[in-house]
Protein backbone atom coordinates (compact mmCIF):
# COMPACT_ATOMS: atom_id res chain seq x y z
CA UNK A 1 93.87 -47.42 -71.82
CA UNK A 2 93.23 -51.22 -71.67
CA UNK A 3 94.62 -53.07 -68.60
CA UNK A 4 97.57 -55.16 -68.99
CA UNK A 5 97.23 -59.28 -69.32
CA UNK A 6 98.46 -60.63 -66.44
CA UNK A 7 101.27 -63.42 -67.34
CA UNK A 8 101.03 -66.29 -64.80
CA UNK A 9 103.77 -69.06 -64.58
CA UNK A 10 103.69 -72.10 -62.31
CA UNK A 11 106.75 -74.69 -62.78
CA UNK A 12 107.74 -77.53 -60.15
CA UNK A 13 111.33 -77.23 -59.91
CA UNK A 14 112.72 -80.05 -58.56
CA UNK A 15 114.88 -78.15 -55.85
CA UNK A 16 115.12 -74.46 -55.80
CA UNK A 17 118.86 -74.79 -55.76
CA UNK A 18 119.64 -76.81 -57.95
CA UNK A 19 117.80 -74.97 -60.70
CA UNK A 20 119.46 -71.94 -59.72
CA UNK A 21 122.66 -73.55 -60.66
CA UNK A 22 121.36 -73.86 -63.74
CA UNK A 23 119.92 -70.81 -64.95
CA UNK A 24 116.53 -70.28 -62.72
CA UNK A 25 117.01 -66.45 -62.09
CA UNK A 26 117.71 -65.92 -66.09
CA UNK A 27 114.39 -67.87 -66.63
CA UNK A 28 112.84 -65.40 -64.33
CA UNK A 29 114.11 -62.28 -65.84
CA UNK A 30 113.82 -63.22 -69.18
CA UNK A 31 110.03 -64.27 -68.96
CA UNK A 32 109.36 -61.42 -66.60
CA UNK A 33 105.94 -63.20 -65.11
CA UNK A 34 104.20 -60.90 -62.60
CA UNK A 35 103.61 -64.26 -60.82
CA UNK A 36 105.98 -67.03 -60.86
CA UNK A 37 104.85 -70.32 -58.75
CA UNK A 38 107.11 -72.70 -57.60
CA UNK A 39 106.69 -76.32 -56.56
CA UNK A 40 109.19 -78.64 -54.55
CA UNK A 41 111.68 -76.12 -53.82
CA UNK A 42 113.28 -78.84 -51.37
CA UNK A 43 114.02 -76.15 -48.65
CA UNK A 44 113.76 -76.26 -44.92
CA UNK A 45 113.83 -72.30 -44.80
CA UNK A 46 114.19 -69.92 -46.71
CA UNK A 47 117.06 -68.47 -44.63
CA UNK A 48 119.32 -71.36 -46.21
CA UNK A 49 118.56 -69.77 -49.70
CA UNK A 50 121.05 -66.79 -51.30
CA UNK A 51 120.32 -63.87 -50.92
CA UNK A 52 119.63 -63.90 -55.00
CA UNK A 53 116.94 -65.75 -54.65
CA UNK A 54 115.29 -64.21 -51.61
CA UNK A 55 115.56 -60.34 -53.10
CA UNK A 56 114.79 -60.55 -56.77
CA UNK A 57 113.99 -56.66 -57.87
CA UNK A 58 110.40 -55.83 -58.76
CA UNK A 59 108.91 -59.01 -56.53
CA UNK A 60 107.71 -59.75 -53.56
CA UNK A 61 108.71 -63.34 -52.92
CA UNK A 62 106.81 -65.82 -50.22
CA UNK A 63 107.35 -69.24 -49.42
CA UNK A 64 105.88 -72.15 -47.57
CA UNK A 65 108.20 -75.24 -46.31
CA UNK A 66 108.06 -78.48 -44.90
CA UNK A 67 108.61 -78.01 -41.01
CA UNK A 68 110.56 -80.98 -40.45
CA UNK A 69 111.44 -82.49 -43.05
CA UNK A 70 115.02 -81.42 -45.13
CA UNK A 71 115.01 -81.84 -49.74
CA UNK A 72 111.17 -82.79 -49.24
CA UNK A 73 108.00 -80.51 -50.70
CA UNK A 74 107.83 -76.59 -50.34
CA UNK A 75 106.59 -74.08 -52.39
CA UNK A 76 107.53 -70.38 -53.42
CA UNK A 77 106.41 -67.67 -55.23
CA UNK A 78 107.65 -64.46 -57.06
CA UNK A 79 104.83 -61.42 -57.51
CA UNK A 80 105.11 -58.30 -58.70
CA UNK A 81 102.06 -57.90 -57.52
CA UNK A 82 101.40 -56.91 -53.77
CA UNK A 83 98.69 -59.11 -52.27
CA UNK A 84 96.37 -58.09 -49.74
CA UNK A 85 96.58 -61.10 -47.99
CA UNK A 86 99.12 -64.10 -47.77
CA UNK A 87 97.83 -67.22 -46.16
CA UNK A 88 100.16 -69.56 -45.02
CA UNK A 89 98.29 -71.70 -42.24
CA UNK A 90 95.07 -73.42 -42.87
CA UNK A 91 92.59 -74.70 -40.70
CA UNK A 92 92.86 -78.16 -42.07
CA UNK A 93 96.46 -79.65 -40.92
CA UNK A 94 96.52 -82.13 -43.90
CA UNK A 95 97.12 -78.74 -46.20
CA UNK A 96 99.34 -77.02 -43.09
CA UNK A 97 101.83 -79.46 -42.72
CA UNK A 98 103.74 -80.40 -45.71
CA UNK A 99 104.46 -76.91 -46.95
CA UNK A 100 102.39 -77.67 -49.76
CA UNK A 101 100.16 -75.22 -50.39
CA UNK A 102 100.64 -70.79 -50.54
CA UNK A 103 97.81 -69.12 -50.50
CA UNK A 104 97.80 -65.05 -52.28
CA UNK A 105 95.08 -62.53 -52.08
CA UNK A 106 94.42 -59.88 -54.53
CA UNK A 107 92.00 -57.12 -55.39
CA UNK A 108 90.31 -58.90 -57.82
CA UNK A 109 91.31 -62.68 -57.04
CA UNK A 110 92.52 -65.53 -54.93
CA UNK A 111 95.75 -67.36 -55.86
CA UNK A 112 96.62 -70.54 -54.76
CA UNK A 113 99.81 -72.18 -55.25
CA UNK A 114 99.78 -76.05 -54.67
CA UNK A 115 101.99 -79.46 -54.56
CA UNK A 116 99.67 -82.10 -54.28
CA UNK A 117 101.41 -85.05 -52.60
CA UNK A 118 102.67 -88.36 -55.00
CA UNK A 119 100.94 -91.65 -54.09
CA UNK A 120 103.10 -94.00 -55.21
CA UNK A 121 105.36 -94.99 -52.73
CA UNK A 122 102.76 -96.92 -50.67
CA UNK A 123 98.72 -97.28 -50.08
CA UNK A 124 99.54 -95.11 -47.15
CA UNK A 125 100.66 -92.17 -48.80
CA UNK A 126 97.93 -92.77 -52.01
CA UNK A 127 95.16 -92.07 -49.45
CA UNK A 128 96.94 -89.44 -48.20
CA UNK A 129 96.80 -87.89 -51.14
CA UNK A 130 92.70 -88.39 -51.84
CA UNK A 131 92.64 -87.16 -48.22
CA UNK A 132 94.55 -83.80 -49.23
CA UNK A 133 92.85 -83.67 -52.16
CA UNK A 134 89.55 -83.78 -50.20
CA UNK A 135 90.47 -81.41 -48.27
CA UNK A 136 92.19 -78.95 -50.83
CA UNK A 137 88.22 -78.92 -52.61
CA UNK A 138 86.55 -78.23 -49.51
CA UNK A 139 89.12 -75.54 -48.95
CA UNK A 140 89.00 -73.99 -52.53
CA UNK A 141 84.58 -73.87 -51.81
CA UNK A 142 84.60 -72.14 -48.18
CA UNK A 143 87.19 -69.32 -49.85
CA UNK A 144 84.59 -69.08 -53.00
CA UNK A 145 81.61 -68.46 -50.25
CA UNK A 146 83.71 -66.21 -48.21
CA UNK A 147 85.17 -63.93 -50.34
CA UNK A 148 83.08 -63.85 -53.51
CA UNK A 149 86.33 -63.69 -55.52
CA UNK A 150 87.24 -65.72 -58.94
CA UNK A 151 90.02 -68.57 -57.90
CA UNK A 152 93.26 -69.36 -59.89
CA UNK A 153 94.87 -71.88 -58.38
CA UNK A 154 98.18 -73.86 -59.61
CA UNK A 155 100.89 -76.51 -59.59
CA UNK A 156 102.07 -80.11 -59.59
CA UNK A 157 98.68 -82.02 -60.04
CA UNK A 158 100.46 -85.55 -59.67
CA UNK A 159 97.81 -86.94 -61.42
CA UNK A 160 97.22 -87.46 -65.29
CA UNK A 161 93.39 -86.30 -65.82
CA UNK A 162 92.80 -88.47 -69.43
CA UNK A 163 94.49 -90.87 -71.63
CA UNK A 164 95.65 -87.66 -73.71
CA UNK A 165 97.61 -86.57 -70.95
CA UNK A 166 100.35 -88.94 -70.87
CA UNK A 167 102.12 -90.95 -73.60
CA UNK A 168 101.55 -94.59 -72.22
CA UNK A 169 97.93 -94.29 -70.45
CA UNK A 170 97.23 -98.24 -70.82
CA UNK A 171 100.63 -98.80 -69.12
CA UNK A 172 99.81 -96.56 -66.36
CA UNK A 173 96.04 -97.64 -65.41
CA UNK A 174 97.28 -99.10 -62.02
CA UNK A 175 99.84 -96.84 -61.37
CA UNK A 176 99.63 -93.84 -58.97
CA UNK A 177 98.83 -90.75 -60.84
CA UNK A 178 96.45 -92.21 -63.15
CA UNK A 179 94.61 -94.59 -61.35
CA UNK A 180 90.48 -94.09 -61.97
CA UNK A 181 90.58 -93.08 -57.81
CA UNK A 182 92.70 -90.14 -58.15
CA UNK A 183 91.23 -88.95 -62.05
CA UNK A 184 87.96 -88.47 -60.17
CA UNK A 185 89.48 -85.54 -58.15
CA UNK A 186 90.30 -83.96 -61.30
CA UNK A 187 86.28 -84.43 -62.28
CA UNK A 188 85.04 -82.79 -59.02
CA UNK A 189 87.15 -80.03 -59.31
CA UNK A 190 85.22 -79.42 -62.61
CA UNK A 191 82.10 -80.28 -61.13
CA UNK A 192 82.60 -77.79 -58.56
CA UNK A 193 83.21 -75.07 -61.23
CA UNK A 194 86.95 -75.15 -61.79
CA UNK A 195 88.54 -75.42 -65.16
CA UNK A 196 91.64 -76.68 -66.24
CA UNK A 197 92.38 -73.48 -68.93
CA UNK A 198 95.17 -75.85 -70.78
CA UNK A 199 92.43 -78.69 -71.51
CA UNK A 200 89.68 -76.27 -71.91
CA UNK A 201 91.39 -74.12 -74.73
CA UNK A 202 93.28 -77.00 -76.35
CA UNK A 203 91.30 -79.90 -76.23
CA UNK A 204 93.15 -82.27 -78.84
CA UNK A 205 96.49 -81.01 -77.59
CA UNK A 206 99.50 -83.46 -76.72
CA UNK A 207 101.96 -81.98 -74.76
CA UNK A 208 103.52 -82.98 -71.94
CA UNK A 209 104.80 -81.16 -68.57
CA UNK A 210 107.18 -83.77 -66.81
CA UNK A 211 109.45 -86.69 -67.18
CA UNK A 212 111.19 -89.47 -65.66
CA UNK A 213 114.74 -88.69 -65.56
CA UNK A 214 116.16 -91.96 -64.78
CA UNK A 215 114.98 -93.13 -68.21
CA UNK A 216 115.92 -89.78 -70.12
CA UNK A 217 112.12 -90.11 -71.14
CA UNK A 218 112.37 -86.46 -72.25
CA UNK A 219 114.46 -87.31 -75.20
CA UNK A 220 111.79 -89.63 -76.21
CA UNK A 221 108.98 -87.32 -75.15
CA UNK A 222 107.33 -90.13 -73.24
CA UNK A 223 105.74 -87.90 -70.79
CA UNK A 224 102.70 -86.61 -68.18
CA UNK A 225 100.87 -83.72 -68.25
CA UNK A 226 100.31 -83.03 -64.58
CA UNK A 227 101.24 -79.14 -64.30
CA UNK A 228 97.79 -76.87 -64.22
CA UNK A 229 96.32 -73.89 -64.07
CA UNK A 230 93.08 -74.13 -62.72
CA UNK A 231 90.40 -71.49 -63.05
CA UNK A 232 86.93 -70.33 -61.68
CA UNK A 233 84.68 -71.09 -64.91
CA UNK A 234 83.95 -67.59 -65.07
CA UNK A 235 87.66 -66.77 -66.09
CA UNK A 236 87.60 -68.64 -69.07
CA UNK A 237 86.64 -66.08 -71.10
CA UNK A 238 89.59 -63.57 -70.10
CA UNK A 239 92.26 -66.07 -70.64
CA UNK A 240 94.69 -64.78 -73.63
CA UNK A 241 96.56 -67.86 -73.94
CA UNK A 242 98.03 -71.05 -72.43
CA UNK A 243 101.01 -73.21 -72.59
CA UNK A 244 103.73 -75.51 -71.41
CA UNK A 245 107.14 -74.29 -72.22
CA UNK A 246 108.47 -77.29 -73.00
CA UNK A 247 111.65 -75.72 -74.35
CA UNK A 248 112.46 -74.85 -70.83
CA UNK A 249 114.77 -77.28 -69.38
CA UNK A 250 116.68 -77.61 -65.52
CA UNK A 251 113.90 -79.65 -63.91
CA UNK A 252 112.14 -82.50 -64.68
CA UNK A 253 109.21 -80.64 -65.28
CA UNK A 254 108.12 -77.55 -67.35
CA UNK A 255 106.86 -74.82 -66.84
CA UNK A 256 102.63 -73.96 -67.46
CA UNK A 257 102.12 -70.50 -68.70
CA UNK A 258 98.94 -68.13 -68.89
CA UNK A 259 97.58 -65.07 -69.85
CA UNK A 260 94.48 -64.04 -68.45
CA UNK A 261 92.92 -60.33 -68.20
CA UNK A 262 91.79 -59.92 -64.33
């Protein structure tokens, strides 16, 4: 009997309890994803969560949270899947201390969920973010020679790759998220053998994964797509499918979606 597709789902949420007012634990067991990945759940702990959200039946749930810092970063996710491994603490602090990044391991793969920082609140924090980025490669390349595994890894981006990728590119050149210095990051993770399956499978595609709120730029679909699933190259050829579920609302962002056989 043929194995089962795996269905992946990353979304950033925009504050874990505020989409849970509206709706989040439907989503979840409606679409029934054996992983669900969740970015900026805005939590100091998960202790301050309720207990709906910590004990969801048929997952395992694991999250990784800003120390310090209250309503800032963190990241969560829902498996049905039982990993071997969950990495939480990395050897480079830039990835340790923002609760940004959750690392899985399974059988037959590595998952990483990640929330790569937003430069545009000052030059300090846009080299921050090339710094985490940095790091975040270097990171994904000592698992690959370690473990001999294929890597998925997922999340908020923060960065527009090409002009396809968001509505107003020329408007946006010197903006944070698609300047040229942050779009390179995007190359080398390509260079270094990871694919972004959306791109890769639908290369004349527009569709979009967040909005601005304050300008209700979702009614006008003047968007970004910044939400991946990235992929070992090697993958490619088990993905099923690929999407953004852009009729999924309670965030400012939507939700990526894939089906892979692993």
């Amino acid at each position: 009997m043929p194995k089962k597709p795996l269905v992946l789902i990353s979304w950033n949420v925009n504050g874990l309890r505020a989409v849970y007012r509206k709706g989040f634990l439907d989503f979840l067991t409606t679409t029934e994803p054996d992983i669900l990945a969740i970015q900026e759940t805005k939590i100091l702990s998960p202790d301050l969560l309720p207990t709906e959200l910590k004990t969801v039946k048929n997952y395992n749930v694991f999250w990784q949270c800003h120390k310090t810092k209250a309503g800032y970063s963190g990241v969560g996710i829902y498996s049905k899947l039982v990993p071997e491994q969950v990495v939480t603490n990395f050897s480079s602090q830039v990835l340790s201390e923002e609760g940004r990044l959750l690392e899985l391991h399974f059988t037959n793969f590595i998952f990483l969920n990640i929330y790569f920082p937003n430069g545009g609140a000052s030059e300090l924090r846009l080299a921050y973010k090339l710094k985490f980025y940095d790091h975040f490669l270097k990171h994904l390349k000592q698992l690959e020679a370690k473990f001999k595994k294929p890597i998925i890894f997922c999340g908020d981006g923060n960065t527009a790759h090409q002009a396809i990728d968001l509505a107003r590119p020329k408007a946006n050149e010197k903006n944070s998220g698609f300047k040229p210095e942050e779009r390179v990051w995007l190359d080398k993770f390509r260079s270094a053998g990871f694919i972004d399956a959306f791109r890769e499978l639908k290369p004349q595609t527009i569709c979009y994964s967040y909005w601005d709120q304050k300008t209700r730029a979702r009614d006008r679909n003047v968007g970004w797509r910044i939400d991946y699933f990235y992929l070992s190259k090697n993958l490619l050829k088990k993905v099923k499918s690929v999407d953004i579920l852009t009729d999924i609302y309670g965030s400012d962002h939507a939700p990526v979606y894939l089906k892979i056989n692993i």
